[in-house]
Protein backbone atom coordinates (compact mmCIF):
# COMPACT_ATOMS: atom_id res chain seq x y z
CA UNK A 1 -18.12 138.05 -143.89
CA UNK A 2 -17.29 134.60 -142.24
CA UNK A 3 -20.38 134.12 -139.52
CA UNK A 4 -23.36 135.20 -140.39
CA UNK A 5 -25.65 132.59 -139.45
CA UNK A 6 -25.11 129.97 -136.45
CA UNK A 7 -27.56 126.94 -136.41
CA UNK A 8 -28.03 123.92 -134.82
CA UNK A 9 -29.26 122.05 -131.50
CA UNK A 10 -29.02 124.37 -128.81
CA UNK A 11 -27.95 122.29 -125.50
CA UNK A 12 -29.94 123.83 -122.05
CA UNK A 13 -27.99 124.47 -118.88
CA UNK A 14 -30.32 126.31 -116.74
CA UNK A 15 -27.87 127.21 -114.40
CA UNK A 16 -27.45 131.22 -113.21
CA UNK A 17 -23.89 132.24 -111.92
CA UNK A 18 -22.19 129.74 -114.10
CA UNK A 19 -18.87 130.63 -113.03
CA UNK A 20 -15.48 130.26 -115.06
CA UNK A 21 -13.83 127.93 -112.46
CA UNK A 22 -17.14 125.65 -112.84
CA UNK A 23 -16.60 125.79 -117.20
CA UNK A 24 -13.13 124.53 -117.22
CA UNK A 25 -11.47 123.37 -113.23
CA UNK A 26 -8.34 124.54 -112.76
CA UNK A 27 -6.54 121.24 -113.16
CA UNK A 28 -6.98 121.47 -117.27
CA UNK A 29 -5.39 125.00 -117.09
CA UNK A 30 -1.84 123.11 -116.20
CA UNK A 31 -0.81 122.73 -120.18
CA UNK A 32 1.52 125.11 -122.09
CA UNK A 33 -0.37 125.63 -125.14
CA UNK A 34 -4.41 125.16 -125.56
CA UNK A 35 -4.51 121.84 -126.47
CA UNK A 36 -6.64 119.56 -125.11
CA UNK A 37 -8.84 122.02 -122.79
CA UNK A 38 -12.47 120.77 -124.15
CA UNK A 39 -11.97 117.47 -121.59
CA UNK A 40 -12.42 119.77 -119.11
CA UNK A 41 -15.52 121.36 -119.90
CA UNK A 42 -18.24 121.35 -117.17
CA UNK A 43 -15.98 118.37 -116.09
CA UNK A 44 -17.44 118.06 -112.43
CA UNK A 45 -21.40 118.50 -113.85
CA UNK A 46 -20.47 115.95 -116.73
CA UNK A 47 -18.88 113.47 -114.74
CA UNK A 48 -18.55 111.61 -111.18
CA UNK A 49 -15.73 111.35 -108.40
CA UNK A 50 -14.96 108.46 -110.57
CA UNK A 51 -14.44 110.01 -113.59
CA UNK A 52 -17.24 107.88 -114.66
CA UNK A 53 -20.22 110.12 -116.94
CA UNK A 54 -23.09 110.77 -115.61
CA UNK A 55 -25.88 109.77 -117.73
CA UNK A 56 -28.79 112.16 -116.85
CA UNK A 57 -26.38 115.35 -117.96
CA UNK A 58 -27.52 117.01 -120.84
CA UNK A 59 -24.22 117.16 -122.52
CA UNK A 60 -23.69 113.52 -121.69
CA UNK A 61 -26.86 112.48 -123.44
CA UNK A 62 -26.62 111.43 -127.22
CA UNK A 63 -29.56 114.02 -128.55
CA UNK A 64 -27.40 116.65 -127.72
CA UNK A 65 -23.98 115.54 -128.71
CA UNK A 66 -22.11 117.67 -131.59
CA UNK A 67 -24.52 120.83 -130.59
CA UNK A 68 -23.12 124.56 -131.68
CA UNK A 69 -25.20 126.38 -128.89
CA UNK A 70 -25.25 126.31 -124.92
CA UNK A 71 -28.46 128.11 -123.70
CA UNK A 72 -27.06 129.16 -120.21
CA UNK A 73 -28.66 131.21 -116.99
CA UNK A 74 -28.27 134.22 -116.00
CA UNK A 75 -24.73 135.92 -115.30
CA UNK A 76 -22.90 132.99 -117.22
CA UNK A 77 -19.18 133.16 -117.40
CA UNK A 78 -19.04 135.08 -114.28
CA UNK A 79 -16.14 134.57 -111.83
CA UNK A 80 -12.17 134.92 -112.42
CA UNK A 81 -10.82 136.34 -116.09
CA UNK A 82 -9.61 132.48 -117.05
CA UNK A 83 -9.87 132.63 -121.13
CA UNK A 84 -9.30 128.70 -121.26
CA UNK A 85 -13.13 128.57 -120.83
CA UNK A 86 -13.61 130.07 -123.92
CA UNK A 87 -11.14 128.20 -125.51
CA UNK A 88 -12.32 124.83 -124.01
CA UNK A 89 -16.08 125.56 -125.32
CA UNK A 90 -14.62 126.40 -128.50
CA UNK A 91 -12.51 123.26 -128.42
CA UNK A 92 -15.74 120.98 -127.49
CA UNK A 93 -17.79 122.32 -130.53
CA UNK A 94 -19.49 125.39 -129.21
CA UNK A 95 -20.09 128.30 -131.28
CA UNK A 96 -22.32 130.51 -129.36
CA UNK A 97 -24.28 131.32 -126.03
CA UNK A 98 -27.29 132.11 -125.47
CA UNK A 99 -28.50 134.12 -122.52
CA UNK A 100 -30.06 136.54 -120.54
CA UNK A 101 -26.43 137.73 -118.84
CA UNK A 102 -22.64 137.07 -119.35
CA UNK A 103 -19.78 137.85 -116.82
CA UNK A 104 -18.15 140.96 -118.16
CA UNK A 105 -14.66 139.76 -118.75
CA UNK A 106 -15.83 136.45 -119.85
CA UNK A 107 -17.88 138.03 -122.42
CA UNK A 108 -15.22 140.64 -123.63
CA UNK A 109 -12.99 137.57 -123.95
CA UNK A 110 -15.66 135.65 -125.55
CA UNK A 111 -15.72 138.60 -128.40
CA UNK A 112 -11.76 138.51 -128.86
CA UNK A 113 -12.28 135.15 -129.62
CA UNK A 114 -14.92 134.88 -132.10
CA UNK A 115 -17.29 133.25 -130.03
CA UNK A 116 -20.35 134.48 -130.12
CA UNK A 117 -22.80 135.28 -127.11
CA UNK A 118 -26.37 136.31 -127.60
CA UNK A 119 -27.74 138.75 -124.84
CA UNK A 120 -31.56 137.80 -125.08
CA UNK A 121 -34.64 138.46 -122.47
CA UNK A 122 -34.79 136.34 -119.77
CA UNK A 123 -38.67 135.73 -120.89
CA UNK A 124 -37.28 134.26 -123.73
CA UNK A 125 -34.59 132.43 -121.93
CA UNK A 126 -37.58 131.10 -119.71
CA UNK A 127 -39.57 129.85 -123.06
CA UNK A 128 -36.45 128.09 -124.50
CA UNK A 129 -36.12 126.35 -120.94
CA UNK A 130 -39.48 124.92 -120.92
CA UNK A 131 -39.50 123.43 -124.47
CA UNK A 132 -39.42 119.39 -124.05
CA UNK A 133 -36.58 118.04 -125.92
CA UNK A 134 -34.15 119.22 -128.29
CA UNK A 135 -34.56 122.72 -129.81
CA UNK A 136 -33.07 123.77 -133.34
CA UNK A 137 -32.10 127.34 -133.00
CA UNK A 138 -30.96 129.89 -135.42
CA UNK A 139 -28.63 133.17 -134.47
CA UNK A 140 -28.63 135.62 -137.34
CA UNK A 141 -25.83 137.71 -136.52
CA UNK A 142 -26.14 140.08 -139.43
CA UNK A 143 -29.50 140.90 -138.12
CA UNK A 144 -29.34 140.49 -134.64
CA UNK A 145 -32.13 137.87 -134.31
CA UNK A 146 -32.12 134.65 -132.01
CA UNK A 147 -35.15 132.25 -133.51
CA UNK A 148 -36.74 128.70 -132.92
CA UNK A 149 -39.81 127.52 -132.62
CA UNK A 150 -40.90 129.11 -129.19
CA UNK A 151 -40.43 132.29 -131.10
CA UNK A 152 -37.73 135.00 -132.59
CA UNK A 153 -36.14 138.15 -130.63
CA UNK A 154 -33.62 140.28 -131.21
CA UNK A 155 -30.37 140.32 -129.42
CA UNK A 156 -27.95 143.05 -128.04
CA UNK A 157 -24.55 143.19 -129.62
CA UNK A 158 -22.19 146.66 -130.22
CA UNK A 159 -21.81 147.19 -133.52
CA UNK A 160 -17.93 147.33 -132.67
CA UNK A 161 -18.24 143.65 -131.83
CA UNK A 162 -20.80 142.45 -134.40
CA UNK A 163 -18.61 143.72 -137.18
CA UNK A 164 -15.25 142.07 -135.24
CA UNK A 165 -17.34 138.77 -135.42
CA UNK A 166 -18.73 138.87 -138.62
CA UNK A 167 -15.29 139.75 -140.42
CA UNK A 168 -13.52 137.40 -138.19
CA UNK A 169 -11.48 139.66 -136.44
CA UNK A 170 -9.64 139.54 -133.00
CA UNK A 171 -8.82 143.30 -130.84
CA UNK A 172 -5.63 143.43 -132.57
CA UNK A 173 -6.91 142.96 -135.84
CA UNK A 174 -10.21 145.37 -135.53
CA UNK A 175 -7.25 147.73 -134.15
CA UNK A 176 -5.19 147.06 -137.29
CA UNK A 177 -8.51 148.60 -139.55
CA UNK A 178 -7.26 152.02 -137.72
CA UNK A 179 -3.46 151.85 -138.65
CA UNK A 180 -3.30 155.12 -140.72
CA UNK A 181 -5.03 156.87 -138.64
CA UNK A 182 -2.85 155.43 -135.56
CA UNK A 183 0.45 156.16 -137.60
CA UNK A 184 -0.85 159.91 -138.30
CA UNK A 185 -1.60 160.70 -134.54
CA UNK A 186 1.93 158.79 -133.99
CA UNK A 187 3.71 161.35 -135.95
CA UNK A 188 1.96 164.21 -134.93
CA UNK A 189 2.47 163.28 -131.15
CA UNK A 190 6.47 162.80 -131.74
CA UNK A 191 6.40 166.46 -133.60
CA UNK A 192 4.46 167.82 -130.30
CA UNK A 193 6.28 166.16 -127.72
CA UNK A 194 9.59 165.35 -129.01
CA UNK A 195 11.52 165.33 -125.50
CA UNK A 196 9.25 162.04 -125.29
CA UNK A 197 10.35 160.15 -128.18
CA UNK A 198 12.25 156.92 -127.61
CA UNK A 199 12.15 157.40 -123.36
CA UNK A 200 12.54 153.60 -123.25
CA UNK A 201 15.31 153.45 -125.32
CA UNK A 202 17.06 155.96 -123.26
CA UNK A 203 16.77 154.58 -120.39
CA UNK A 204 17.61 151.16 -121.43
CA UNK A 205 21.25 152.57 -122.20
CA UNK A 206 21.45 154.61 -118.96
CA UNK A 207 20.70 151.17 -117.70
CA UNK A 208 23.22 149.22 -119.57
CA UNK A 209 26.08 151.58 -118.65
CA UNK A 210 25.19 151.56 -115.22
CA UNK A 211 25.52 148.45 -115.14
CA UNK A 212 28.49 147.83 -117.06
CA UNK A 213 30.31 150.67 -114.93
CA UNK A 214 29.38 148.56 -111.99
CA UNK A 215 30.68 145.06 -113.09
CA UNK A 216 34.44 147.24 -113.94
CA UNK A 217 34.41 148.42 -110.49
């Protein structure tokens, strides 16, 4: 097990419907590799028309810098499929979310990705907003527990993706786990349905002759 236990300062963005296009602008999505995409995170809340920062932004503010946790509103993440926000936060030191909601595709991306995202009560949400100052927060992953000093609750999780994240595993890898069993129900289908097997190959050589029949003509 790689991540059981995620601690540190948890940074507050009370902000519901934090969209995707609002965690990383489209103008840091231009490079060919994910380098680099953490200066764009929350780029127009953490800085001016200037590019100056601005100083009253939480993440801008020196109490907060280096923290593993973003405590975020309701329905964070929501908005377009755009995986470079999860990359960026990754990139910019975050580890986990914390909140009442996530955008569905942002959180199954979030989960491919090994970062994790705490679904929590927004009552509890609404005590970790009013504490003064920074918080210290602990995620227990193992045993689904979110806990600071305003309190501990549990968390929802699937067990598909708690044991994804706590192995370190991607879809492809959690998939991999399966192989025999995908192999066996391989074999069996090309003994059921053999008329099936290798249709793409096939096709790809009616193709090629087709075309190679053409360019003689």
């Amino acid at each position: 097990m790689t991540h059981t236990i995620i601690e540190g300062i948890a940074v507050p963005l009370p902000i519901a419907n934090l969209d995707t296009d609002q965690i990383i602008p489209k103008q840091f999505l231009r490079g060919i590799d994910k380098a680099g995409l953490d200066r764009g995170i929350l780029y127009d809340l953490r800085f001016d028309g200037s590019g100056a920062p601005r100083p009253d932004f939480v993440l801008n503010q020196e109490a907060y810098a280096g923290a593993p946790i973003l405590l975020g509103g309701a329905n964070f993440g929501c908005g377009s499929s755009r995986e470079h926000a999860v990359w960026g936060l990754q990139q910019f030191g975050v580890r986990a979310v914390v909140a009442s909601s996530f955008g569905e595709i942002f959180y199954s991306n979030a989960m491919n990705n090994g970062l994790m995202l705490a679904t929590v009560p927004e009552a509890y949400m609404e005590q970790l907003f009013a504490h003064e100052g920074p918080l210290q927060l602990r995620i227990d992953v193992e045993r689904l527990e979110v806990a600071s000093s305003v309190g501990t609750t549990g968390f929802t999780l699937s067990e598909r993706h708690r044991r994804m994240f706590l192995d370190g595993l991607d879809m492809l890898g959690a998939s991999l786990l399966h192989l025999p069993a995908i192999e066996a129900f391989a074999r069996r289908w090309r003994q059921d349905q053999p008329w099936l097997a290798d249709v793409a190959a096939h096709a790809r050589t009616r193709l090629d002759g087709a075309a190679s029949i053409g360019a003689a003509a």
